[in-house]
Structures are given as structure tokens and as C-alpha cells.
PDB file of N, CA and C in Angstrom:
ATOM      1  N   UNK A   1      63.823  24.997 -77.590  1.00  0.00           N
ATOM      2  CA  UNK A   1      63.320  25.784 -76.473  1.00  0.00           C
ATOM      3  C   UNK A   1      62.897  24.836 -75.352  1.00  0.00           C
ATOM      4  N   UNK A   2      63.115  25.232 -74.361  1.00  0.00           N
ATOM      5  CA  UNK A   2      62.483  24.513 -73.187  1.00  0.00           C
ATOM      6  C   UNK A   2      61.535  25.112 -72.570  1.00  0.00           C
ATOM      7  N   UNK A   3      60.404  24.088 -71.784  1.00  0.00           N
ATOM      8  CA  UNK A   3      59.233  24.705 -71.499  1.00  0.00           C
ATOM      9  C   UNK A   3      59.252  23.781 -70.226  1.00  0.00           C
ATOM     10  N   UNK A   4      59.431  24.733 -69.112  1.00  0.00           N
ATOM     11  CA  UNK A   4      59.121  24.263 -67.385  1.00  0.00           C
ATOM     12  C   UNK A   4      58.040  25.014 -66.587  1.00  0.00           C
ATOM     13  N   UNK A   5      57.239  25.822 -67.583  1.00  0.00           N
ATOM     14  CA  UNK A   5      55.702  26.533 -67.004  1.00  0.00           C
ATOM     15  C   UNK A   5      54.543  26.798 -67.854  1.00  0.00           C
ATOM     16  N   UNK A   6      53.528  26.874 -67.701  1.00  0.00           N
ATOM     17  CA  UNK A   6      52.380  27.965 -68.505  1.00  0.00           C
ATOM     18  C   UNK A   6      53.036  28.790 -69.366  1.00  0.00           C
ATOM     19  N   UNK A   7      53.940  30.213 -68.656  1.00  0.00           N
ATOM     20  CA  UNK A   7      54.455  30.886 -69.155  1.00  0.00           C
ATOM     21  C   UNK A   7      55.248  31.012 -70.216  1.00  0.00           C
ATOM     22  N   UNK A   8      56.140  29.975 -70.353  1.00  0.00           N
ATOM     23  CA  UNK A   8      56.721  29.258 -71.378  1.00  0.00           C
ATOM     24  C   UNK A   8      55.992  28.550 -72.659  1.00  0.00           C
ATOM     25  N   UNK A   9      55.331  27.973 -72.190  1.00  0.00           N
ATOM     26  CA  UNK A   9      54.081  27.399 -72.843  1.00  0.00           C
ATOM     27  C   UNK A   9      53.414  28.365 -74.287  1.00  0.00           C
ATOM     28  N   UNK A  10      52.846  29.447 -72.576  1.00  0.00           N
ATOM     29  CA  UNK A  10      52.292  30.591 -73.190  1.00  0.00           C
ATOM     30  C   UNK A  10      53.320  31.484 -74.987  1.00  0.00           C
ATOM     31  N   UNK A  11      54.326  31.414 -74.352  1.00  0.00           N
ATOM     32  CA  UNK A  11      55.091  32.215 -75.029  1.00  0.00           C
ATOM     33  C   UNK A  11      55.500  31.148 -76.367  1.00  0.00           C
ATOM     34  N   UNK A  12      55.925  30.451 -76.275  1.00  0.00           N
ATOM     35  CA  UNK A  12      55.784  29.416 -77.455  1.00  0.00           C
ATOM     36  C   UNK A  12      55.026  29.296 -78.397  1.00  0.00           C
ATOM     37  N   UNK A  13      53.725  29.141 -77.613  1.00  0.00           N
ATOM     38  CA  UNK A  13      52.885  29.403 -79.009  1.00  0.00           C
ATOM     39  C   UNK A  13      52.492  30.075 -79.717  1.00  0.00           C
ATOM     40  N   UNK A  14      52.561  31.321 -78.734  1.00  0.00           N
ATOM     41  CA  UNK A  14      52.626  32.609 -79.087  1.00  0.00           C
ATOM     42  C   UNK A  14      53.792  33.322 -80.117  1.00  0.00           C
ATOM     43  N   UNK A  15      54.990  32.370 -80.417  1.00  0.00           N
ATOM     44  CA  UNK A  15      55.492  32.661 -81.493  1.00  0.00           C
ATOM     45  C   UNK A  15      55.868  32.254 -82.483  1.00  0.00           C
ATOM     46  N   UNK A  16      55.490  30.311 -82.148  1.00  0.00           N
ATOM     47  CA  UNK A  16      55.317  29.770 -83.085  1.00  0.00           C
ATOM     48  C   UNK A  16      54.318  29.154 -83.712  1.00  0.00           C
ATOM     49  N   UNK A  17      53.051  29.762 -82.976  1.00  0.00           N
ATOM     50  CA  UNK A  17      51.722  29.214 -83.701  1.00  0.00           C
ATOM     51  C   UNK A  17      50.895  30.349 -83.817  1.00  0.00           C
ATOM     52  N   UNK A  18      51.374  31.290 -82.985  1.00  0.00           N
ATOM     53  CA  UNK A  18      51.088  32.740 -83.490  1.00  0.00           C
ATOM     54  C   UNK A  18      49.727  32.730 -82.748  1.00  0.00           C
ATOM     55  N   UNK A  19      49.035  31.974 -81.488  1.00  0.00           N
ATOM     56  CA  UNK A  19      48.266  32.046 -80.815  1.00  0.00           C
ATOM     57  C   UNK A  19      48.854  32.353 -79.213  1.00  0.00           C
ATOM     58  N   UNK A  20      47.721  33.495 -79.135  1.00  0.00           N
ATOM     59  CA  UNK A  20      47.481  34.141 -77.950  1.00  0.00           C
ATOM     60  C   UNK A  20      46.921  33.193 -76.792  1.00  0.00           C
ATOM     61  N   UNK A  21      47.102  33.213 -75.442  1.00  0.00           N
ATOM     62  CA  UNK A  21      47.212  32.597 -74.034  1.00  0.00           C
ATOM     63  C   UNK A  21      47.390  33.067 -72.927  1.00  0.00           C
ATOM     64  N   UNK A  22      46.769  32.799 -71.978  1.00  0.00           N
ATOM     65  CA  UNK A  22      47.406  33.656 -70.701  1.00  0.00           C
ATOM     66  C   UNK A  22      47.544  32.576 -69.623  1.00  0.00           C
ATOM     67  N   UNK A  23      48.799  32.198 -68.732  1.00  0.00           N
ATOM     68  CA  UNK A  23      49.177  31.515 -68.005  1.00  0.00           C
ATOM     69  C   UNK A  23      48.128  31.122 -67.160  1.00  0.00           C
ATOM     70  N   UNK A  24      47.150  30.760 -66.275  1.00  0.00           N
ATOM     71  CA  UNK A  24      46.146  30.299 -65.766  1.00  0.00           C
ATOM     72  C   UNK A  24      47.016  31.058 -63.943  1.00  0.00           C
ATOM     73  N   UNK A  25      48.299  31.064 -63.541  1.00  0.00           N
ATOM     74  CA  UNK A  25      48.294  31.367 -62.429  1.00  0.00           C
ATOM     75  C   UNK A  25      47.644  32.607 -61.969  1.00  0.00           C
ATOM     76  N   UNK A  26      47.219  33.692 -62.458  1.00  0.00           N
ATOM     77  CA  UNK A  26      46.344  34.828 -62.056  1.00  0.00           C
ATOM     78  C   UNK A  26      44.984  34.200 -61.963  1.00  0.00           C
ATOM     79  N   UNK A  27      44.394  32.968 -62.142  1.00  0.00           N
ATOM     80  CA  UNK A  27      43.394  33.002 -61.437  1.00  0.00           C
ATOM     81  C   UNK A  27      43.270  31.415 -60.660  1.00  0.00           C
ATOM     82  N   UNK A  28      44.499  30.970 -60.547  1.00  0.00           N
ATOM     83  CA  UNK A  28      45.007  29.950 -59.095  1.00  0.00           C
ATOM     84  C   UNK A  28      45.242  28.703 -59.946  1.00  0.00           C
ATOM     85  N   UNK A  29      45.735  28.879 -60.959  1.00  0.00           N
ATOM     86  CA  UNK A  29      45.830  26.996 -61.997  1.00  0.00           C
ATOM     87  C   UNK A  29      46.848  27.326 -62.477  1.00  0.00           C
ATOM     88  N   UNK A  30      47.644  27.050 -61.644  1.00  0.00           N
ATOM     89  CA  UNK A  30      49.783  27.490 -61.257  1.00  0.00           C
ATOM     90  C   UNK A  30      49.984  26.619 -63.068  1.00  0.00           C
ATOM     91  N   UNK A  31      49.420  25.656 -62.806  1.00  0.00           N
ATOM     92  CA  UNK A  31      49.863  24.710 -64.172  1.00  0.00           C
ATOM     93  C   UNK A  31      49.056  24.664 -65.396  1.00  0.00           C
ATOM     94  N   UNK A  32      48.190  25.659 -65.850  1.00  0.00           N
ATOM     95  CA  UNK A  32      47.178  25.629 -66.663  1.00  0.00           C
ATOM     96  C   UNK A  32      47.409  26.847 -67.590  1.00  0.00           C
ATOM     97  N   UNK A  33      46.737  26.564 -68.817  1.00  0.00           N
ATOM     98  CA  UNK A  33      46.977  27.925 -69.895  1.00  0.00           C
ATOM     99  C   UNK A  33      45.372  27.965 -70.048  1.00  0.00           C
ATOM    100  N   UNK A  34      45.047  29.170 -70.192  1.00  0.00           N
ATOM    101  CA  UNK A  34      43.489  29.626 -70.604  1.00  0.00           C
ATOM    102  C   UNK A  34      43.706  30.448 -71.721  1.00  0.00           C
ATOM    103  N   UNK A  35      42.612  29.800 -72.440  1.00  0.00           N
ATOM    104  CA  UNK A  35      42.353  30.116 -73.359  1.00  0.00           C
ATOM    105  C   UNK A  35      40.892  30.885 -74.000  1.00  0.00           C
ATOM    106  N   UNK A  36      40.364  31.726 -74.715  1.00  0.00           N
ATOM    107  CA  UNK A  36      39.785  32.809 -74.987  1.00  0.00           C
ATOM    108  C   UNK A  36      39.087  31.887 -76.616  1.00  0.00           C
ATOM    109  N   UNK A  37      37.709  31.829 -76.328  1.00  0.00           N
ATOM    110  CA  UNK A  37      36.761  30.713 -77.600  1.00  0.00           C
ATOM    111  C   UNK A  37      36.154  31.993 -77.566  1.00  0.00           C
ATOM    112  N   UNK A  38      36.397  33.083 -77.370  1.00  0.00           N
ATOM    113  CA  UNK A  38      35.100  34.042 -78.174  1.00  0.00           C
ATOM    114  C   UNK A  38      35.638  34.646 -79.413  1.00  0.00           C
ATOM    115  N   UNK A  39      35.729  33.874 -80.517  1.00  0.00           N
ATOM    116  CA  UNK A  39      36.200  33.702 -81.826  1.00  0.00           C
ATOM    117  C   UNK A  39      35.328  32.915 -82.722  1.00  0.00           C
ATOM    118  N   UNK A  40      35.212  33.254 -83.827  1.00  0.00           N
ATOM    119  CA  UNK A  40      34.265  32.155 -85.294  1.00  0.00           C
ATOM    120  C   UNK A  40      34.811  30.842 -84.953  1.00  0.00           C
ATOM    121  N   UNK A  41      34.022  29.856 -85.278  1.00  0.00           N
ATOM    122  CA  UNK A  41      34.601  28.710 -85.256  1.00  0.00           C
ATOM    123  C   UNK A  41      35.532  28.267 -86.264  1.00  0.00           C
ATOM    124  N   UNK A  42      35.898  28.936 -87.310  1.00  0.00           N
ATOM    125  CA  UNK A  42      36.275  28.796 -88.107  1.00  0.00           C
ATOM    126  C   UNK A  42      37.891  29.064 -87.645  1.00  0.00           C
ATOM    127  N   UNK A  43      37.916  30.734 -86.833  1.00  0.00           N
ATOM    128  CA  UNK A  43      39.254  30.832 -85.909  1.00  0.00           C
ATOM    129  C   UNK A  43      39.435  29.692 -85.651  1.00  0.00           C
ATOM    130  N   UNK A  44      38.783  29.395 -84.515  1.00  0.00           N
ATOM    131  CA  UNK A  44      39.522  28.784 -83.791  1.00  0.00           C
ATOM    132  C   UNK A  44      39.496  27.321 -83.947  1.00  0.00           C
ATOM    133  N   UNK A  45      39.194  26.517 -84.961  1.00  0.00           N
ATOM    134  CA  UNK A  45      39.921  25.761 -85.897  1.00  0.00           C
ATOM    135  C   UNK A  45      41.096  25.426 -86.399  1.00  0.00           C
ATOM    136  N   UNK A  46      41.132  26.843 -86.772  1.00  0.00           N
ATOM    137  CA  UNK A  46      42.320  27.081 -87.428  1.00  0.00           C
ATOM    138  C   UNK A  46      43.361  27.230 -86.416  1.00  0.00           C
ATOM    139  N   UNK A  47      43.334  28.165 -85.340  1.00  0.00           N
ATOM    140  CA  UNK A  47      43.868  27.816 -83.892  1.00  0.00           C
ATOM    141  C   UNK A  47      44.074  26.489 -83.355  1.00  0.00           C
ATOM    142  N   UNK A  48      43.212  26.143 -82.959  1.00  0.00           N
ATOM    143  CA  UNK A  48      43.571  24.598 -82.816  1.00  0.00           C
ATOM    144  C   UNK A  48      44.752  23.644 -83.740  1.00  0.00           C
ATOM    145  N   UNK A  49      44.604  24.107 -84.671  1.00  0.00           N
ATOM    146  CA  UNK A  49      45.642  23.267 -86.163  1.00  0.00           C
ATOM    147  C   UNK A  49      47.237  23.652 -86.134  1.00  0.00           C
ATOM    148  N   UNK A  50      47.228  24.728 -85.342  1.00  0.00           N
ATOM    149  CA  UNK A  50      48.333  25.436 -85.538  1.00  0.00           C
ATOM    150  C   UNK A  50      48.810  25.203 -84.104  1.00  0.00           C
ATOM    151  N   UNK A  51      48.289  25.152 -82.916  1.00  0.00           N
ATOM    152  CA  UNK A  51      48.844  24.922 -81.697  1.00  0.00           C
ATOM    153  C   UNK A  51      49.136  23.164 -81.783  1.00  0.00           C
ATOM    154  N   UNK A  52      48.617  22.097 -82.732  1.00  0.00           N
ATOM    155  CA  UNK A  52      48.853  21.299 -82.896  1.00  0.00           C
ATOM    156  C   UNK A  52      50.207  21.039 -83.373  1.00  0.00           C
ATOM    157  N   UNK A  53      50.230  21.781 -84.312  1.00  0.00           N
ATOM    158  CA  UNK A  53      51.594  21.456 -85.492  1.00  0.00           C
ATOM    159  C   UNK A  53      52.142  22.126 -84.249  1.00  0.00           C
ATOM    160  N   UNK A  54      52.743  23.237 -83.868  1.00  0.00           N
ATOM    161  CA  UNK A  54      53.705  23.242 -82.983  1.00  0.00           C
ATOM    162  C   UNK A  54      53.800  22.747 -81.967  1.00  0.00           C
ATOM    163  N   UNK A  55      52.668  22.079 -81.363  1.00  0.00           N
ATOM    164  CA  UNK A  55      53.109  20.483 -79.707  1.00  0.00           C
ATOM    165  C   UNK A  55      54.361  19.693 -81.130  1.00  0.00           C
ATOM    166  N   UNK A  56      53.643  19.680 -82.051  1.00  0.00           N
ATOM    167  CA  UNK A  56      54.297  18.327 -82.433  1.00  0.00           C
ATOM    168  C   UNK A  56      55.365  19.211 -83.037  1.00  0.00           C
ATOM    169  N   UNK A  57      56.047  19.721 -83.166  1.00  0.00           N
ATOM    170  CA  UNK A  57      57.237  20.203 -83.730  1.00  0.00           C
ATOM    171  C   UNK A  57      58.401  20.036 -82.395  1.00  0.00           C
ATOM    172  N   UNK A  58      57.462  20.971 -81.382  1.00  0.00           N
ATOM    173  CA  UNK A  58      58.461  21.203 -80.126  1.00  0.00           C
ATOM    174  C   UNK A  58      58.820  19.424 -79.734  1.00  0.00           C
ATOM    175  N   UNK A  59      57.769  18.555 -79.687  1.00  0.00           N
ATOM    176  CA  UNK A  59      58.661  17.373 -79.118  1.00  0.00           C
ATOM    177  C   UNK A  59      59.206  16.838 -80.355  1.00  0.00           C
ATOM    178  N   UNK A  60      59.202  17.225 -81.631  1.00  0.00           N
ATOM    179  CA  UNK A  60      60.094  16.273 -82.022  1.00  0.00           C
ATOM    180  C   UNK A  60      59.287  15.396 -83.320  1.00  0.00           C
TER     181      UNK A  60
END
């Protein structure tokens, strides 16, 4: 897959780490993904682990 935005970004992880994102351009950060910590820490741990393994899958 190739990734040339947020949106892309967004959607990536969203199906291969199975975490939710929203592109940052609706509130002016053309190049930014926001992300949503009102979750257990324990989530988002586990979130974190999983958006990891897939950076590192997608490059390689």
C-alpha cells in the first residue's frame, strides 16, 4: 500500500492495526493524524503495540 497523506495513514491502520484516527486536516494539521487517549491505559497500550507492528510491517 502506499501512503502520500493522513488519510491514507488514517486508513491503514485502521485496517491493519485495527485502530481508529482522524486525519488532523479538519482542524488545520494538513499533515497530522489525531488521535483520541480517552481510553484505559491498558487500551491504549495495547494500541500503541499494534500501530507499532504495522509502521514496521508497512516499511518493511
Amino acid at each position: 500500500m502506499t501512503i502520500n497523506n493522513p488519510d491514507d495513514l488514517s486508513e491503514y491502520l485502521l485496517h491493519t492495526a485495527h485502530v481508529a484516527t482522524v486525519s488532523g486536516a479538519a482542524f488545520g494539521a494538513d499533515h497530522c493524524l489525531r488521535f483520541s487517549y480517552a481510553a484505559s491505559d491498558e487500551n491504549l497500550r495495547k494500541a500503541i503495540g499494534r500501530i507499532a507492528e504495522a509502521v514496521a510491517r508497512w516499511r518493511g
